[in-house]
C-alpha atoms as a PDB file:
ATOM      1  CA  UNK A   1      20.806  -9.407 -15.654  1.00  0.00           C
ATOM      2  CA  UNK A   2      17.296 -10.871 -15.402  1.00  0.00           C
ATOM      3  CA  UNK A   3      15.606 -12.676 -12.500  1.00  0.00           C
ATOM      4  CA  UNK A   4      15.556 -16.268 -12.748  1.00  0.00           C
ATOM      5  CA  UNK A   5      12.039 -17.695 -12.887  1.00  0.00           C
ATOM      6  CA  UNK A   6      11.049 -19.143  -9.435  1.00  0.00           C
ATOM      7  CA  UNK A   7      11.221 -23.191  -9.186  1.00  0.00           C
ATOM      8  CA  UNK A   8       8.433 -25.721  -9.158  1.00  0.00           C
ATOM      9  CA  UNK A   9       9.379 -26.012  -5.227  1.00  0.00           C
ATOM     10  CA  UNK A  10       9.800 -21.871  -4.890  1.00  0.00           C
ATOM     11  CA  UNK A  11       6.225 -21.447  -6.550  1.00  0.00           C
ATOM     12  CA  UNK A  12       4.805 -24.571  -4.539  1.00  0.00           C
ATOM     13  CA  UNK A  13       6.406 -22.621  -1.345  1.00  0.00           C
ATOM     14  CA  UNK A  14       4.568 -19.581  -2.209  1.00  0.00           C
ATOM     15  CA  UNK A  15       0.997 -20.668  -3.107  1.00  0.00           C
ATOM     16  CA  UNK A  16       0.694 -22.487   0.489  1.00  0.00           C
ATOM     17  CA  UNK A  17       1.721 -18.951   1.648  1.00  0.00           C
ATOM     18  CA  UNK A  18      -1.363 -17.147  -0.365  1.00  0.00           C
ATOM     19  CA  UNK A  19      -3.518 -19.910   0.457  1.00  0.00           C
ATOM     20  CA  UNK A  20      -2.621 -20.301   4.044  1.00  0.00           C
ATOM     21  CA  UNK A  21      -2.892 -16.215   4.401  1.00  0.00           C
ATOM     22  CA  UNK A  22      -6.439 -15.810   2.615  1.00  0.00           C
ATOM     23  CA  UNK A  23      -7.677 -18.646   5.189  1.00  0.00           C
ATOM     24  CA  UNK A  24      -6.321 -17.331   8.071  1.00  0.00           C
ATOM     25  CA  UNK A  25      -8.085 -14.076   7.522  1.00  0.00           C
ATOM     26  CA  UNK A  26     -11.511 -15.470   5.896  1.00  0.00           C
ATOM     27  CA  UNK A  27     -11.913 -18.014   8.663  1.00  0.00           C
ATOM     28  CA  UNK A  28      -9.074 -17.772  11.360  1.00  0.00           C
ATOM     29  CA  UNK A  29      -6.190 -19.222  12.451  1.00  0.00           C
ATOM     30  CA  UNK A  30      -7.784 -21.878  14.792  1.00  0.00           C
ATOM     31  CA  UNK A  31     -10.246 -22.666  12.203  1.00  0.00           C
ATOM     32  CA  UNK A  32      -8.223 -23.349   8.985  1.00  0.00           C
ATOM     33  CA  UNK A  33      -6.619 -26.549   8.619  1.00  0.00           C
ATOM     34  CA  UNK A  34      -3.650 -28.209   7.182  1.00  0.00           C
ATOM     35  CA  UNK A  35      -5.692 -29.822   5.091  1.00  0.00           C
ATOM     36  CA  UNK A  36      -7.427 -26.705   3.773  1.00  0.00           C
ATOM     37  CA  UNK A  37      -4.396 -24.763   3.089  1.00  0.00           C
ATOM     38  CA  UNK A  38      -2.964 -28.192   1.220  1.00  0.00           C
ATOM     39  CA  UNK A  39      -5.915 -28.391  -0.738  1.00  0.00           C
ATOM     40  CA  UNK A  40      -6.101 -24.283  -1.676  1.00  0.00           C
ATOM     41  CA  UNK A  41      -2.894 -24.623  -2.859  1.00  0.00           C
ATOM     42  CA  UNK A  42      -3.478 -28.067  -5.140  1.00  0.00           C
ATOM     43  CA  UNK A  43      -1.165 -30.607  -2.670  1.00  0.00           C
ATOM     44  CA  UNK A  44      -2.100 -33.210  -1.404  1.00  0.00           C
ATOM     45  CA  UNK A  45      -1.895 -33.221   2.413  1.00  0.00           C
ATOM     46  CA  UNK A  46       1.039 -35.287   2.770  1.00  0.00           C
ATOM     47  CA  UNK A  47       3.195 -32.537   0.258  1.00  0.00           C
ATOM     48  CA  UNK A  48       2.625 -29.579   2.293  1.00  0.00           C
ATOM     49  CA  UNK A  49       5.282 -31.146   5.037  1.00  0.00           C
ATOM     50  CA  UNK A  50       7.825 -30.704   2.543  1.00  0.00           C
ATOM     51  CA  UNK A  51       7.819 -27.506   2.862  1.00  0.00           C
ATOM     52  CA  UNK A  52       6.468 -26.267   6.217  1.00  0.00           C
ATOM     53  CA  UNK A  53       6.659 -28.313   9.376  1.00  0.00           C
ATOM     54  CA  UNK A  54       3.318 -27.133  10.812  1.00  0.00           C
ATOM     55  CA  UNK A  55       0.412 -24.922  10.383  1.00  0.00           C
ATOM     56  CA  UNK A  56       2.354 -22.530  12.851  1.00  0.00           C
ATOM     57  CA  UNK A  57       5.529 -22.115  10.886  1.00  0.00           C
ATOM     58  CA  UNK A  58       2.951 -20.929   8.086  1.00  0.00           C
ATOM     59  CA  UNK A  59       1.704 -18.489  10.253  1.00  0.00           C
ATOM     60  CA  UNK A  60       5.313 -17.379  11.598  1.00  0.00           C
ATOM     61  CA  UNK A  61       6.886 -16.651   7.875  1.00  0.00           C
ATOM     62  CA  UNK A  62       3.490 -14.986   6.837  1.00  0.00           C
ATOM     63  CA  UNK A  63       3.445 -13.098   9.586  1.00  0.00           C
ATOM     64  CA  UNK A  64       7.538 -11.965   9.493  1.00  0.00           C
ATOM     65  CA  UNK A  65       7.130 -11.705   5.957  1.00  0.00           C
ATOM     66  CA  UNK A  66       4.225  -9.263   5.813  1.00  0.00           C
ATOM     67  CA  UNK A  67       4.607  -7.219   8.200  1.00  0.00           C
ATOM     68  CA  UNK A  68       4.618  -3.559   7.565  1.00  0.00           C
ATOM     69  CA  UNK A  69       8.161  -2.175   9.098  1.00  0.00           C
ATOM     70  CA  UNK A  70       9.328  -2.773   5.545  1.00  0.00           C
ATOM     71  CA  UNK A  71       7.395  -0.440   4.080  1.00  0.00           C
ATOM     72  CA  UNK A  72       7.567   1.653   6.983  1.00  0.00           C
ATOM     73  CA  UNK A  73      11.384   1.934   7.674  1.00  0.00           C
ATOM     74  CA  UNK A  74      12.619   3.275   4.314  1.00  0.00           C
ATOM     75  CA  UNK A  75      10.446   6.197   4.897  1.00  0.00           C
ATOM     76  CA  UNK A  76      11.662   6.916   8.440  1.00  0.00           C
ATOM     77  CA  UNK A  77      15.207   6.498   6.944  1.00  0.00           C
ATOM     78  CA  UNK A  78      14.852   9.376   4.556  1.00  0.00           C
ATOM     79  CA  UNK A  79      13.761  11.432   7.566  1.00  0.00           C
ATOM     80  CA  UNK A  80      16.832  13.274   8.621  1.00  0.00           C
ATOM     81  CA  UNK A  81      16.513  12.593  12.505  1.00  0.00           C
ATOM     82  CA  UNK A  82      18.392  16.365  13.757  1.00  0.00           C
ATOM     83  CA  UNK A  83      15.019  17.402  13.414  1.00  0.00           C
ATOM     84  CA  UNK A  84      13.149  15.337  16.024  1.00  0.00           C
ATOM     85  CA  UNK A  85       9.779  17.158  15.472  1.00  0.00           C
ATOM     86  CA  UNK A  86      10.045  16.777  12.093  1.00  0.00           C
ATOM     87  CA  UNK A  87      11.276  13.037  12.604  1.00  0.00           C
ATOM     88  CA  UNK A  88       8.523  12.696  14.451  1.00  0.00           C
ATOM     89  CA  UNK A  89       5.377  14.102  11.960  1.00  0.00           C
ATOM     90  CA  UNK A  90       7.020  12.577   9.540  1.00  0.00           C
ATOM     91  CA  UNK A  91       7.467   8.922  11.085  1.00  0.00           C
ATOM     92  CA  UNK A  92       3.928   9.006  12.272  1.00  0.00           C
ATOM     93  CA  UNK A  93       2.003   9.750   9.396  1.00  0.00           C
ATOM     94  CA  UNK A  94       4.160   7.159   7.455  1.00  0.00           C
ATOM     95  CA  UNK A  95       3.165   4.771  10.052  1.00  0.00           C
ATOM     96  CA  UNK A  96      -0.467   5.290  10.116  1.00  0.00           C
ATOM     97  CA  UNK A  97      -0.542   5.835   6.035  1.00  0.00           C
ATOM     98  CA  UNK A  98       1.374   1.904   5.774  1.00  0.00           C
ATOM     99  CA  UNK A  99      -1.421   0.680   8.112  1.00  0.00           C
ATOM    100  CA  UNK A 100      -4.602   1.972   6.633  1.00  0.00           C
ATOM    101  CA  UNK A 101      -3.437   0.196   3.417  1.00  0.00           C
ATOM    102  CA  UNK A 102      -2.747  -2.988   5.031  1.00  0.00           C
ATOM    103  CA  UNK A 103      -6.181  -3.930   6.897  1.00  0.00           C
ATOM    104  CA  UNK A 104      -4.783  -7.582   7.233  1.00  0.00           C
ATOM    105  CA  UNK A 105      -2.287  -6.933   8.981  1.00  0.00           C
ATOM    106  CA  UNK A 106      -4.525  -5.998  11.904  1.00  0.00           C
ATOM    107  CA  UNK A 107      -5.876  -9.513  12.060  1.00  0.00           C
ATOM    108  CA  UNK A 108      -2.385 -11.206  11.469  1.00  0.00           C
ATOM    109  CA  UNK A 109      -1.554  -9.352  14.668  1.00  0.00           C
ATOM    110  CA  UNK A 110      -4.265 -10.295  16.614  1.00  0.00           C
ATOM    111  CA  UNK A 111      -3.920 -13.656  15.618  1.00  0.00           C
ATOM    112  CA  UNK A 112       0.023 -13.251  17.194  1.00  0.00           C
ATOM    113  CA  UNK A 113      -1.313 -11.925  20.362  1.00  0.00           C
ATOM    114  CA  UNK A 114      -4.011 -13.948  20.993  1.00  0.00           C
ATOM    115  CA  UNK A 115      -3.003 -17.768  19.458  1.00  0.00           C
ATOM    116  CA  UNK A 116       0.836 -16.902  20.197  1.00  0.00           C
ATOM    117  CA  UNK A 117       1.189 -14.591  22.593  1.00  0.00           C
ATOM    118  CA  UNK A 118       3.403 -12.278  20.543  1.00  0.00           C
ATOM    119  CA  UNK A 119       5.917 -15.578  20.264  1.00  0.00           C
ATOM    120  CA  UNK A 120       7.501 -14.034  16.615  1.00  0.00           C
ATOM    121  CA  UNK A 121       7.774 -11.045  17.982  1.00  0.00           C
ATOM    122  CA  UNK A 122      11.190 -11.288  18.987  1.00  0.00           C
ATOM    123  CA  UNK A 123      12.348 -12.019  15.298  1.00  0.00           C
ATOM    124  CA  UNK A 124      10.531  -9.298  13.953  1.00  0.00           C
ATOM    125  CA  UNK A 125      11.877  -7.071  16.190  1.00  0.00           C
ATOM    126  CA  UNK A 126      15.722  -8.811  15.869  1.00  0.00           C
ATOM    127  CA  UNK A 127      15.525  -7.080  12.308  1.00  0.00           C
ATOM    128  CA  UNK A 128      13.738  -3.813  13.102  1.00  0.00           C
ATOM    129  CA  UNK A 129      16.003  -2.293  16.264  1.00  0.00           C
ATOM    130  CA  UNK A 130      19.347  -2.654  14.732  1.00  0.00           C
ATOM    131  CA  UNK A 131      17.949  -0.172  11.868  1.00  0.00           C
ATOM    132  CA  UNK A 132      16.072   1.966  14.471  1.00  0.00           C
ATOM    133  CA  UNK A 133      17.908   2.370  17.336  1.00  0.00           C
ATOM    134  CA  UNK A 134      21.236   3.899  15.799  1.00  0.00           C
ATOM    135  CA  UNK A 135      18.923   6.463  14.152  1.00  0.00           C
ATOM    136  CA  UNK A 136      16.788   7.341  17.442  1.00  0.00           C
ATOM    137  CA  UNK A 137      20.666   7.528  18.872  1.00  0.00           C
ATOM    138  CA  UNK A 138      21.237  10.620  16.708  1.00  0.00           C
ATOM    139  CA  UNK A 139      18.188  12.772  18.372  1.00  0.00           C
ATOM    140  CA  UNK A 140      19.992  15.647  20.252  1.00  0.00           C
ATOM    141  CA  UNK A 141      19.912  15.105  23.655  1.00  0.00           C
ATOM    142  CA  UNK A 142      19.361  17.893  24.943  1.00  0.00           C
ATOM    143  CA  UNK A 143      15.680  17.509  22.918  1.00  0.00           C
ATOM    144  CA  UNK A 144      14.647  14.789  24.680  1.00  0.00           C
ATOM    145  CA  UNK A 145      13.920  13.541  28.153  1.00  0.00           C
ATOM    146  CA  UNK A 146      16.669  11.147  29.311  1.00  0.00           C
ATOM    147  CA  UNK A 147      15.183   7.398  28.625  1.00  0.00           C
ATOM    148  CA  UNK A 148      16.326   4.197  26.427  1.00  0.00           C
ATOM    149  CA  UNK A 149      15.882   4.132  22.965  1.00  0.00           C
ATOM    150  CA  UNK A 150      13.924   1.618  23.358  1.00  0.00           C
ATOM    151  CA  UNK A 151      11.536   2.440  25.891  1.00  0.00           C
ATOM    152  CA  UNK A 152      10.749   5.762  22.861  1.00  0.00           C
ATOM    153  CA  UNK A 153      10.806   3.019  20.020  1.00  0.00           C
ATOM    154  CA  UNK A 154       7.797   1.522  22.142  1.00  0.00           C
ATOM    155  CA  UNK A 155       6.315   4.499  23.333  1.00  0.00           C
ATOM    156  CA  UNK A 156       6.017   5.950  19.700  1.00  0.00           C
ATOM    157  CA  UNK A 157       4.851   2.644  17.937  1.00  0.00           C
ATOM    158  CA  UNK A 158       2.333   1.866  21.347  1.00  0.00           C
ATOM    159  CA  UNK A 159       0.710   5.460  20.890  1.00  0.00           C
ATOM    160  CA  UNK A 160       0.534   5.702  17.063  1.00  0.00           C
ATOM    161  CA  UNK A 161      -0.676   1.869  16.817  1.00  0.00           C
ATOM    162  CA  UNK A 162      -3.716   2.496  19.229  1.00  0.00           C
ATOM    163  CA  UNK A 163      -4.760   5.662  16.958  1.00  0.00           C
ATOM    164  CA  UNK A 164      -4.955   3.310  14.192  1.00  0.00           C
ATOM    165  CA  UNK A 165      -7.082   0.870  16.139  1.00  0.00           C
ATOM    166  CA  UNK A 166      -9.262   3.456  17.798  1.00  0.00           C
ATOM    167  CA  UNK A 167      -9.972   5.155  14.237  1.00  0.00           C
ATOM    168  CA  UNK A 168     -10.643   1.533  12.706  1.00  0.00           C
ATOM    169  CA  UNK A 169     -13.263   0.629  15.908  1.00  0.00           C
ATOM    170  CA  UNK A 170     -15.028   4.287  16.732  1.00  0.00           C
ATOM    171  CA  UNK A 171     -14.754   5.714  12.624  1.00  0.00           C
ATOM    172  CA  UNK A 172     -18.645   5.979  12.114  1.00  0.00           C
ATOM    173  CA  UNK A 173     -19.195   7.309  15.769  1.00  0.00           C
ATOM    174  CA  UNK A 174     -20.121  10.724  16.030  1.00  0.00           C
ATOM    175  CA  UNK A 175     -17.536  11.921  18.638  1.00  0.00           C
ATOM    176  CA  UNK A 176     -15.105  10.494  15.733  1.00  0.00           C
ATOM    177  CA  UNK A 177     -16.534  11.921  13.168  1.00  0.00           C
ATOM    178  CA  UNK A 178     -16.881  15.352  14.896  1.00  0.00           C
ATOM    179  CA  UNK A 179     -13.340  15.877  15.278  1.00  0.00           C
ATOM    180  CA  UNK A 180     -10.706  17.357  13.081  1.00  0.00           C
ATOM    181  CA  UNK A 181      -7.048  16.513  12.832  1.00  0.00           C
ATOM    182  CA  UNK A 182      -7.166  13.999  15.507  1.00  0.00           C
ATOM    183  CA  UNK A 183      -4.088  12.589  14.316  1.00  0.00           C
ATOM    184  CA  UNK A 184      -2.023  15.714  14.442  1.00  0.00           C
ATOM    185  CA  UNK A 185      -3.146  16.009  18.288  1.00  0.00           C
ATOM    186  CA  UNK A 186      -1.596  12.556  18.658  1.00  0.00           C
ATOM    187  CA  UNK A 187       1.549  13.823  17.492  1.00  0.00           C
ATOM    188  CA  UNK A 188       0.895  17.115  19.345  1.00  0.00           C
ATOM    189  CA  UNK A 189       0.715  14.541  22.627  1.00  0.00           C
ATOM    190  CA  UNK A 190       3.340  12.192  21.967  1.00  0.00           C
ATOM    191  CA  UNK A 191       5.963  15.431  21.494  1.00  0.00           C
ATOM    192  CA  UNK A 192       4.480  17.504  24.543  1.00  0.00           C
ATOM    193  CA  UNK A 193       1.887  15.397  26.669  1.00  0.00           C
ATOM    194  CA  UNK A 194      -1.359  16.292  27.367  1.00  0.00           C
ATOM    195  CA  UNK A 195      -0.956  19.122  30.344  1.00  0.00           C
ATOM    196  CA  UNK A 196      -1.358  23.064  29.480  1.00  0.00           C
ATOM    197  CA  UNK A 197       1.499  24.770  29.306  1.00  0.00           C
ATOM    198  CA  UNK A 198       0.846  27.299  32.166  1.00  0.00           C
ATOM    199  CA  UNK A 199       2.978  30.801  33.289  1.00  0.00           C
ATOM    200  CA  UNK A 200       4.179  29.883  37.017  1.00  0.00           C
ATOM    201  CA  UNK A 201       2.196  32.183  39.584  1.00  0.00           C
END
């Protein structure tokens, strides 16, 4: 059975998204108006309030509906988790892979933190845990050190996150360039930490 086509309203809905989304990023969120994003999208000003309340509710659906967790999640859910090293590789290249094809989403978030102060968070995260903590839940115990589920789900998307952003801001510096495999020593760190494993005296 075939799709039905979207509606005038559905379509209208959608190009204030696009429009709203490529001025956010060109110019920032401060910057762009109401009046800009009716006018990218062919409304007049007065229409776009049929469909979005404020500039902010633009931003909140954008930035719900773009965000990378549902690209990312599908992956981690083929990952069978009785294998928490291999969970773990696995989850973290999928991660970083999702990212470096989704450069906006960098500025969408920085827009979050810094206009909203990570205000859609919570709903974001109201669809995420349900799907993640059940499967952290099913890492042997005896594998890991005794802490919430939570406090790992941070822990892993807080370390992995800042490898993203330090690769994106030091790339073409020759430290960065220099080393090999700096990913895989992330992983390395986030499984065993960063002291030597050393023979007691």
């Amino acid at each position: 059975m075939s799709e039905k086509p979207p509606t005038k309203g559905e379509h209208t809905h959608q190009a204030i998204l696009e429009t709203a989304y490529t001025l956010f990023l060109e110019q920032g969120y401060a910057a762009t108006s109401m009046r800009q994003i009716a006018g990218g999208a062919g409304l007049a000003l007065g229409s776009i309030y049929n469909h979005f309340a404020s500039k902010e509710a633009i931003f909140s659906e954008l930035v719900i509906d773009r965000h990378p967790y549902q690209q990312i999640l599908p992956v981690l859910m083929k990952t069978p988790p009785d294998d928490i090293e291999t969970f773990i590789r696995t989850a973290a290249h999928a991660m970083v892979k999702e990212l470096g094809k989704r450069p906006d989403f960098i500025k969408l978030m920085l827009i979050e933190m810094v206009e909203f102060n990570g205000r859609n968070m919570p709903i974001i995260l109201k669809q995420v845990l349900p799907q993640v903590l059940p499967m952290i839940g099913k890492f042997n115990k005896d594998d890991l050190r005794s802490m919430p589920p939570f406090v790992f789900f941070r822990a892993f998307l807080g370390l992995f996150f800042s490898y993203y952003i330090t690769e994106l801001l030091l790339a073409n510096t020759p430290a960065a360039m220099m080393s090999t495999n700096a990913l895989n020593h992330f992983i390395e760190i986030f499984l065993h930490g960063v002291m030597a494993n050393k023979e007691p005296a």
